[in-house]
Each structure stands twice: as structure tokens, then as C-alpha cells.
PDB file of N, CA and C in Angstrom:
ATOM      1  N   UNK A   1      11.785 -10.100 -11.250  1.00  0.00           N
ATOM      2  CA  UNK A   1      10.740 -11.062 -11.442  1.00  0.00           C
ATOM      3  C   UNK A   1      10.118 -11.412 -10.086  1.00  0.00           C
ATOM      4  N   UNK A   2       8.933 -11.074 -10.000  1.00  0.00           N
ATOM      5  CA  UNK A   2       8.419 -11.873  -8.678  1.00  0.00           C
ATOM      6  C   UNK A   2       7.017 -13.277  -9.057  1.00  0.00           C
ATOM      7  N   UNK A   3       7.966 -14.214  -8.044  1.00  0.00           N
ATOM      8  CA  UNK A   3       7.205 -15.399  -8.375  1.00  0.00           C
ATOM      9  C   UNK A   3       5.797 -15.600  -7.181  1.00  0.00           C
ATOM     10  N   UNK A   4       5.554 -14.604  -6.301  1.00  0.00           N
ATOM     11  CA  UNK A   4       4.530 -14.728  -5.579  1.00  0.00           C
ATOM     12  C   UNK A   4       3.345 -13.429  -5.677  1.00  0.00           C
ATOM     13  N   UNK A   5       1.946 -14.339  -6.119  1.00  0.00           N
ATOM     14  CA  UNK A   5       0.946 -13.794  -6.188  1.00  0.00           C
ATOM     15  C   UNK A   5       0.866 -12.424  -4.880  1.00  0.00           C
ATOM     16  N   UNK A   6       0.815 -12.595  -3.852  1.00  0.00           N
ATOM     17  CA  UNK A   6       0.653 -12.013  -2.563  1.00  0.00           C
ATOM     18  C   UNK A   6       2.008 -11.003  -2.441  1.00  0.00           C
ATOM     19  N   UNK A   7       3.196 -11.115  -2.805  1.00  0.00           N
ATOM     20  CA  UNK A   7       3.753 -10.049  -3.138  1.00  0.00           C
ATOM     21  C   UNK A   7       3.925  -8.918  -4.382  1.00  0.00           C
ATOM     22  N   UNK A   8       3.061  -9.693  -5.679  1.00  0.00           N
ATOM     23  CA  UNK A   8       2.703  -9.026  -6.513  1.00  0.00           C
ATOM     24  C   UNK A   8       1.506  -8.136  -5.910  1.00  0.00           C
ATOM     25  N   UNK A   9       0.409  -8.650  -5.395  1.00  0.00           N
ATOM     26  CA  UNK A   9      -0.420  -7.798  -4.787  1.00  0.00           C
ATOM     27  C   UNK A   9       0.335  -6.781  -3.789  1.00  0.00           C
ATOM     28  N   UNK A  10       0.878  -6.760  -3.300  1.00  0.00           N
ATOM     29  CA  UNK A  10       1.715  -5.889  -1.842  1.00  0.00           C
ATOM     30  C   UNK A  10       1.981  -4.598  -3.251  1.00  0.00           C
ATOM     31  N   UNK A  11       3.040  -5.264  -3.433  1.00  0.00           N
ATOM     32  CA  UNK A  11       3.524  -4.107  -4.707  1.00  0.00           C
ATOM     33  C   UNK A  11       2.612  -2.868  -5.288  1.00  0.00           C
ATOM     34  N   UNK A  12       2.001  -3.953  -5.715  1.00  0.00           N
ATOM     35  CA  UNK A  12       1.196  -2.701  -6.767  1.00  0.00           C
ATOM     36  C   UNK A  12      -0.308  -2.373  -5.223  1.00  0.00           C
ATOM     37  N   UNK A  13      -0.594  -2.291  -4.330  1.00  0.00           N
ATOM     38  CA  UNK A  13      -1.068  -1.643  -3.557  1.00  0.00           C
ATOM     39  C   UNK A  13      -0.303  -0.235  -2.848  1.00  0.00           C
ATOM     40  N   UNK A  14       0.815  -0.578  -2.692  1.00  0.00           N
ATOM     41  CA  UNK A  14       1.956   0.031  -2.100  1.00  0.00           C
ATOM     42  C   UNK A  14       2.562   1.332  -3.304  1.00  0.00           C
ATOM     43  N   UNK A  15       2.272   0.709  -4.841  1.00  0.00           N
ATOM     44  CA  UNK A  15       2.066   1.647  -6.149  1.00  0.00           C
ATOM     45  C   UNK A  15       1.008   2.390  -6.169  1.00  0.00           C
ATOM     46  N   UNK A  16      -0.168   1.853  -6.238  1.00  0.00           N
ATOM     47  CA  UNK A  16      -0.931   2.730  -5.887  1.00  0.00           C
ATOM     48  C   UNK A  16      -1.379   3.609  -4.836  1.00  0.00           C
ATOM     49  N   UNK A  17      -0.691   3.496  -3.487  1.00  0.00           N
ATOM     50  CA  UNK A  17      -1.052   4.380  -2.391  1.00  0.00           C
ATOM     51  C   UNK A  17      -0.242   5.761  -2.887  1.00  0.00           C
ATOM     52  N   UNK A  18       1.239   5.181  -3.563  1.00  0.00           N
ATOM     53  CA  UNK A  18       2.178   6.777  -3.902  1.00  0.00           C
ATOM     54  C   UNK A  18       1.032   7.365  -4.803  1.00  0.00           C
ATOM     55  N   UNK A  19       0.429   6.966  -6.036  1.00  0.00           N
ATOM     56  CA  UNK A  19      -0.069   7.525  -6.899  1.00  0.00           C
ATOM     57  C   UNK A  19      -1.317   8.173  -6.050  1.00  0.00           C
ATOM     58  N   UNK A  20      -2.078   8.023  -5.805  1.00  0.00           N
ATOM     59  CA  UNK A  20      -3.315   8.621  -4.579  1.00  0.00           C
ATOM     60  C   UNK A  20      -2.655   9.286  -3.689  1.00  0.00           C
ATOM     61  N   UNK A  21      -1.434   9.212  -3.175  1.00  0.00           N
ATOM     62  CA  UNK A  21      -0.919  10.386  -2.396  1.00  0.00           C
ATOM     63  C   UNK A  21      -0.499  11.536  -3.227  1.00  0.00           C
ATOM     64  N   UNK A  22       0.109  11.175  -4.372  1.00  0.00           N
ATOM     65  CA  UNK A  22       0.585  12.584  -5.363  1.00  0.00           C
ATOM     66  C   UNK A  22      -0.945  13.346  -5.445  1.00  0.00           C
ATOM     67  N   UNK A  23      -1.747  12.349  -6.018  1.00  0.00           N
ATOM     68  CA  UNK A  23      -3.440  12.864  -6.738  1.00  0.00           C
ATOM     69  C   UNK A  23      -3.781  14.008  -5.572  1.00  0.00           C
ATOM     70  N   UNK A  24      -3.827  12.967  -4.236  1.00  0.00           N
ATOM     71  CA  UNK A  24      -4.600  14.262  -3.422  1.00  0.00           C
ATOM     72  C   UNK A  24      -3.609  15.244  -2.676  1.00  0.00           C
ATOM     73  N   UNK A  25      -2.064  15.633  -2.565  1.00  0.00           N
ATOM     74  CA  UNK A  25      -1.536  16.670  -2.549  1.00  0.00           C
ATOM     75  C   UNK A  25      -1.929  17.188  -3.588  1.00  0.00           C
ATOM     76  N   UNK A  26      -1.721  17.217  -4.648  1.00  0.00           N
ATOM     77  CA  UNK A  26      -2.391  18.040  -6.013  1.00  0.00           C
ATOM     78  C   UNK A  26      -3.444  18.361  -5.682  1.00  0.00           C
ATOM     79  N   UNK A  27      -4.599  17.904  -5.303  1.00  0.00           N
ATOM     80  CA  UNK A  27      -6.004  18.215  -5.008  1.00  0.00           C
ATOM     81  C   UNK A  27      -6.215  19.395  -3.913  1.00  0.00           C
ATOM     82  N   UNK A  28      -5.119  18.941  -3.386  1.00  0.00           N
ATOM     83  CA  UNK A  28      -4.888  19.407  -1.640  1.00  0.00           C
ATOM     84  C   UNK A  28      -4.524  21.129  -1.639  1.00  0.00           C
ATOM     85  N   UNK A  29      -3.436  20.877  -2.484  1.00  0.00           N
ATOM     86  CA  UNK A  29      -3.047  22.129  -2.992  1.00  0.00           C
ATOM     87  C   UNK A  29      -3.984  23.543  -3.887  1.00  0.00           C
ATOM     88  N   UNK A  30      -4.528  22.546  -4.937  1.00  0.00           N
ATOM     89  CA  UNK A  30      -5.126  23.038  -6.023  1.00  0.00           C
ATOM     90  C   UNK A  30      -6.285  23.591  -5.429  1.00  0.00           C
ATOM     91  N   UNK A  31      -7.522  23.258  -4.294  1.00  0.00           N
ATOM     92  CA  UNK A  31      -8.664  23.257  -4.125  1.00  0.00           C
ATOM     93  C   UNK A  31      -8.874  23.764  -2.728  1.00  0.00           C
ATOM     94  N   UNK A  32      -7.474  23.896  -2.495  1.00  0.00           N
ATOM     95  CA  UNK A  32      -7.256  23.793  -0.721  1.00  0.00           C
ATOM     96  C   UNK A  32      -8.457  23.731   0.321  1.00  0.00           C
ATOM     97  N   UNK A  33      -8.642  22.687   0.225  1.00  0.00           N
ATOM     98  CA  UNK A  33      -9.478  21.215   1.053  1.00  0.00           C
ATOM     99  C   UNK A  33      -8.752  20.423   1.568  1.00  0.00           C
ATOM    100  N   UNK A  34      -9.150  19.923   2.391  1.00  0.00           N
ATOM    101  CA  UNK A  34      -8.259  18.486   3.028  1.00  0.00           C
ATOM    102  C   UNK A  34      -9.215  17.107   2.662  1.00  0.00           C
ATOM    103  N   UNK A  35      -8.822  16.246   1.667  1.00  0.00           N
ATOM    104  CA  UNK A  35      -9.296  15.200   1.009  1.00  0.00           C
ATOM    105  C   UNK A  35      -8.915  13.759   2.050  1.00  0.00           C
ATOM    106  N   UNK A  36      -9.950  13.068   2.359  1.00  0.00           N
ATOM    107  CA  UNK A  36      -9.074  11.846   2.965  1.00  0.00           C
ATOM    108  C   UNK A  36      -8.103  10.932   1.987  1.00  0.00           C
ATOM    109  N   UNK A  37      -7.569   9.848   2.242  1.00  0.00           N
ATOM    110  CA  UNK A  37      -7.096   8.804   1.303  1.00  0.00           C
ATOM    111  C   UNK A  37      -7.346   7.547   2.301  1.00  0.00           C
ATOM    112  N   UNK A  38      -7.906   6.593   1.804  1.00  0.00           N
ATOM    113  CA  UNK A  38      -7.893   5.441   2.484  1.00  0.00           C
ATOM    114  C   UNK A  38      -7.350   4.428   0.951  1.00  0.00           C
ATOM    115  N   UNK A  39      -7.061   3.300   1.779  1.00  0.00           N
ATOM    116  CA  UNK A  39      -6.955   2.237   0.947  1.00  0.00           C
ATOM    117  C   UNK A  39      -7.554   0.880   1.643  1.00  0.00           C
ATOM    118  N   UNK A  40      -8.209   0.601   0.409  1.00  0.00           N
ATOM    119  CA  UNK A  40      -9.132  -0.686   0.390  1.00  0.00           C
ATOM    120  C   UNK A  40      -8.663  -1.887  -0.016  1.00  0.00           C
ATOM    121  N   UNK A  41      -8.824  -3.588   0.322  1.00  0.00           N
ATOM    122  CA  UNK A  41      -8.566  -4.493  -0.149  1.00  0.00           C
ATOM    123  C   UNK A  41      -9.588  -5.518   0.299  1.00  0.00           C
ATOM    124  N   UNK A  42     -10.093  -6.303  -1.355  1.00  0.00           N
ATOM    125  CA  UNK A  42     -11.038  -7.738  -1.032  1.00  0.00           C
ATOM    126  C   UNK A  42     -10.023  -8.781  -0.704  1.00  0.00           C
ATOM    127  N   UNK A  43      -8.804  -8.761  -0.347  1.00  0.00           N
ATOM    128  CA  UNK A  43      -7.593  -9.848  -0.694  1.00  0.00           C
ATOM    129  C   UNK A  43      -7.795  -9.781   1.247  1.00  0.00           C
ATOM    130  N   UNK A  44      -8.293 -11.195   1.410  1.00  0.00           N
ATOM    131  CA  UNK A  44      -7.909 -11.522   2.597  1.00  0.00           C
ATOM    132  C   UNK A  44      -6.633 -11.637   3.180  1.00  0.00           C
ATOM    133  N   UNK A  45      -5.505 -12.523   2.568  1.00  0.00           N
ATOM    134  CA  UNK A  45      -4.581 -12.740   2.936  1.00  0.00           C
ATOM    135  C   UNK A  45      -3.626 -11.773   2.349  1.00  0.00           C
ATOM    136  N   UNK A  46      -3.864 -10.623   1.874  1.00  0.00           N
ATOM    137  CA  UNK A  46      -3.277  -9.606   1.645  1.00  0.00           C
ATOM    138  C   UNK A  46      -3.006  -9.044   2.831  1.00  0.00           C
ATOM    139  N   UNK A  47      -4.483  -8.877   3.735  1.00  0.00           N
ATOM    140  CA  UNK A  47      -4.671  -7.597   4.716  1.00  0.00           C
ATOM    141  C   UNK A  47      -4.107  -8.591   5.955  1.00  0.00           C
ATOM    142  N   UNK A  48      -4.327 -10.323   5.815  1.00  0.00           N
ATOM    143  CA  UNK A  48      -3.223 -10.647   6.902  1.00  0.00           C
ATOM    144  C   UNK A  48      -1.577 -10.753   6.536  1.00  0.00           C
ATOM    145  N   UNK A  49      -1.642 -10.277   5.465  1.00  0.00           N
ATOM    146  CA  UNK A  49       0.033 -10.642   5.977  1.00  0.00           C
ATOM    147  C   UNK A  49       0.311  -9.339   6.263  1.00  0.00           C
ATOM    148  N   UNK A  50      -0.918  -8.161   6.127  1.00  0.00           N
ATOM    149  CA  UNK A  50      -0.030  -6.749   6.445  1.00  0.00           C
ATOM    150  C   UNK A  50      -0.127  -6.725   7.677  1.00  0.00           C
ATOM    151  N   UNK A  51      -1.059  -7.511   8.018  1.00  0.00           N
ATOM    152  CA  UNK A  51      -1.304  -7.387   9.670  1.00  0.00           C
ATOM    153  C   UNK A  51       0.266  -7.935  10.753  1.00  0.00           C
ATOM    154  N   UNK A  52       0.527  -9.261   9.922  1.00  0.00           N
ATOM    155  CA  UNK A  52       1.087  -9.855  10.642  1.00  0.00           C
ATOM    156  C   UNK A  52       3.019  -9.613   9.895  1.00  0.00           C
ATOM    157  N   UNK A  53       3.534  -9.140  10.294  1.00  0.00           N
ATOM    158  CA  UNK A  53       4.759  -8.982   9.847  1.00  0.00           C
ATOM    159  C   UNK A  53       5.833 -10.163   9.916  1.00  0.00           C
ATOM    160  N   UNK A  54       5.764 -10.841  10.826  1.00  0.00           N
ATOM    161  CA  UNK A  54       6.950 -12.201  11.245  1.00  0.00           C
ATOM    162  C   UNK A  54       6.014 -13.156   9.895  1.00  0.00           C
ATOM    163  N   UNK A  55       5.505 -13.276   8.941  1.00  0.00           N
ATOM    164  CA  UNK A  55       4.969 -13.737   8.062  1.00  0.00           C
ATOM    165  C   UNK A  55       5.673 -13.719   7.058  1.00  0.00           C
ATOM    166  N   UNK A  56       6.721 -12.918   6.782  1.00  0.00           N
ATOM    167  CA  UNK A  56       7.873 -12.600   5.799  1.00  0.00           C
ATOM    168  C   UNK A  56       9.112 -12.208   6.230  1.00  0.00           C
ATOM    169  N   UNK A  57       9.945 -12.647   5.504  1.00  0.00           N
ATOM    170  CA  UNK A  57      11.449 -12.396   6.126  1.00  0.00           C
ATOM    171  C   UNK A  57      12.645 -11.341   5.015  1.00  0.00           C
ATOM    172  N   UNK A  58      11.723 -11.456   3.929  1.00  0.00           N
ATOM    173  CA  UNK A  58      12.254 -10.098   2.782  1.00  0.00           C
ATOM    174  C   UNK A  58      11.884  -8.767   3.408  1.00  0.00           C
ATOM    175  N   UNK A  59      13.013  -8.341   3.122  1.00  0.00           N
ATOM    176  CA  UNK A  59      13.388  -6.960   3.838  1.00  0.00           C
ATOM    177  C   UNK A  59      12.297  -5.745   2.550  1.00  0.00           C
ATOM    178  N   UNK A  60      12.460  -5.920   1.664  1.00  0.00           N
ATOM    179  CA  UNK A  60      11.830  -5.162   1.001  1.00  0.00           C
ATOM    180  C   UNK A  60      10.123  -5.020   1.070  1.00  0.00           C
ATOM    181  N   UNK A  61       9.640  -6.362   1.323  1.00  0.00           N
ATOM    182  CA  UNK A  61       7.710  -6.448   1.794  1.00  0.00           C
ATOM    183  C   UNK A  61       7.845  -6.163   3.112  1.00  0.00           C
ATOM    184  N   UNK A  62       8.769  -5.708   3.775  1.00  0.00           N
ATOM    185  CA  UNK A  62       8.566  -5.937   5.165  1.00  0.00           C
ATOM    186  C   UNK A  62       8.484  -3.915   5.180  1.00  0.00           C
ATOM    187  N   UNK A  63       8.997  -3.612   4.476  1.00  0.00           N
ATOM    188  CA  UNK A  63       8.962  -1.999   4.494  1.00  0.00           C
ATOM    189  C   UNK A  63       8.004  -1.331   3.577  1.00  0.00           C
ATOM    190  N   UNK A  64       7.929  -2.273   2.801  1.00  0.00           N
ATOM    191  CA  UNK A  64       6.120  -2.003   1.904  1.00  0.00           C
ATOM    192  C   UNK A  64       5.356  -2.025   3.239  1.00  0.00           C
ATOM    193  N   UNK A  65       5.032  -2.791   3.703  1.00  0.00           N
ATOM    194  CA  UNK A  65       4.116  -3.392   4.780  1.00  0.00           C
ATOM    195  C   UNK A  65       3.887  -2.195   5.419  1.00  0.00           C
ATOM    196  N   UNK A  66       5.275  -1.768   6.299  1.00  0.00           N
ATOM    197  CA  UNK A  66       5.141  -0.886   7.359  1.00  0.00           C
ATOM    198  C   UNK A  66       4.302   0.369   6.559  1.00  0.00           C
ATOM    199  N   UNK A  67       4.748   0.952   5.657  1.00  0.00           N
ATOM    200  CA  UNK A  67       4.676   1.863   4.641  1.00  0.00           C
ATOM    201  C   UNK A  67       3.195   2.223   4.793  1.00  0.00           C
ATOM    202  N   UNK A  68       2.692   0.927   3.999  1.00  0.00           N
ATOM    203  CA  UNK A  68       1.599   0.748   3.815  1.00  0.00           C
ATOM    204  C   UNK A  68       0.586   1.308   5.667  1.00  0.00           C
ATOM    205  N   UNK A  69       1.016   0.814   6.406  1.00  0.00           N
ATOM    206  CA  UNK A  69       0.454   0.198   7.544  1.00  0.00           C
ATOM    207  C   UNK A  69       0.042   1.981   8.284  1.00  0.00           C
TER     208      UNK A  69
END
């Protein structure tokens, strides 16, 4: 169960980067092109807490974060 909005967002950004990384190896493979991947966010305090790491002390957003980063 997670009770915070801002780590529900982390999550499923961090879900969707695996899924867009499978998509464009598949693409990558299939078409052999080199596709970029970026990831986008309107969530202000999304993109600061990825910025800022001493902002959380859970070990698990803290390796989303990097992940992400």
C-alpha cells in the first residue's frame, strides 16, 4: 500500500521507463535504428525530489530515483 501521492507518481514513472525500454530494444532490434527514449514530467515536485535525493530516506525511492536519473 502506498500512502504518498509523490511516491505513487515515482513508481509508476520508474514502470513506465522499463516498459519504453523493452518497446524500443524491440524496435531497436526489429528495425535496426537507434530510437531515443526520454522521459517527460508536468509534476513539479516529482522532478524535485528526483533532483534532490536527501529528500527521502526509503531505500527503495531512493534507487527508483537513481534508476530513473
Amino acid at each position: 500500500m502506498i500512502r504518498s501521492i509523490l511516491a505513487l507518481e515515482l513508481y509508476t514513472m520508474a514502470y513506465r521507463f522499463d516498459m519504453g525500454a523493452s518497446i524500443k530494444s524491440t524496435l531497436n532490434k526489429a528495425l535496426n535504428i537507434d530510437l531515443p527514449l526520454a522521459l517527460c514530467t508536468d509534476s513539479k515536485s516529482l522532478y524535485n525530489y528526483m533532483v534532490k535525493l536527501s529528500t527521502t530516506s526509503k531505500k527503495r525511492l531512493i534507487i527508483n530515483i537513481i534508476y530513473l536519473c
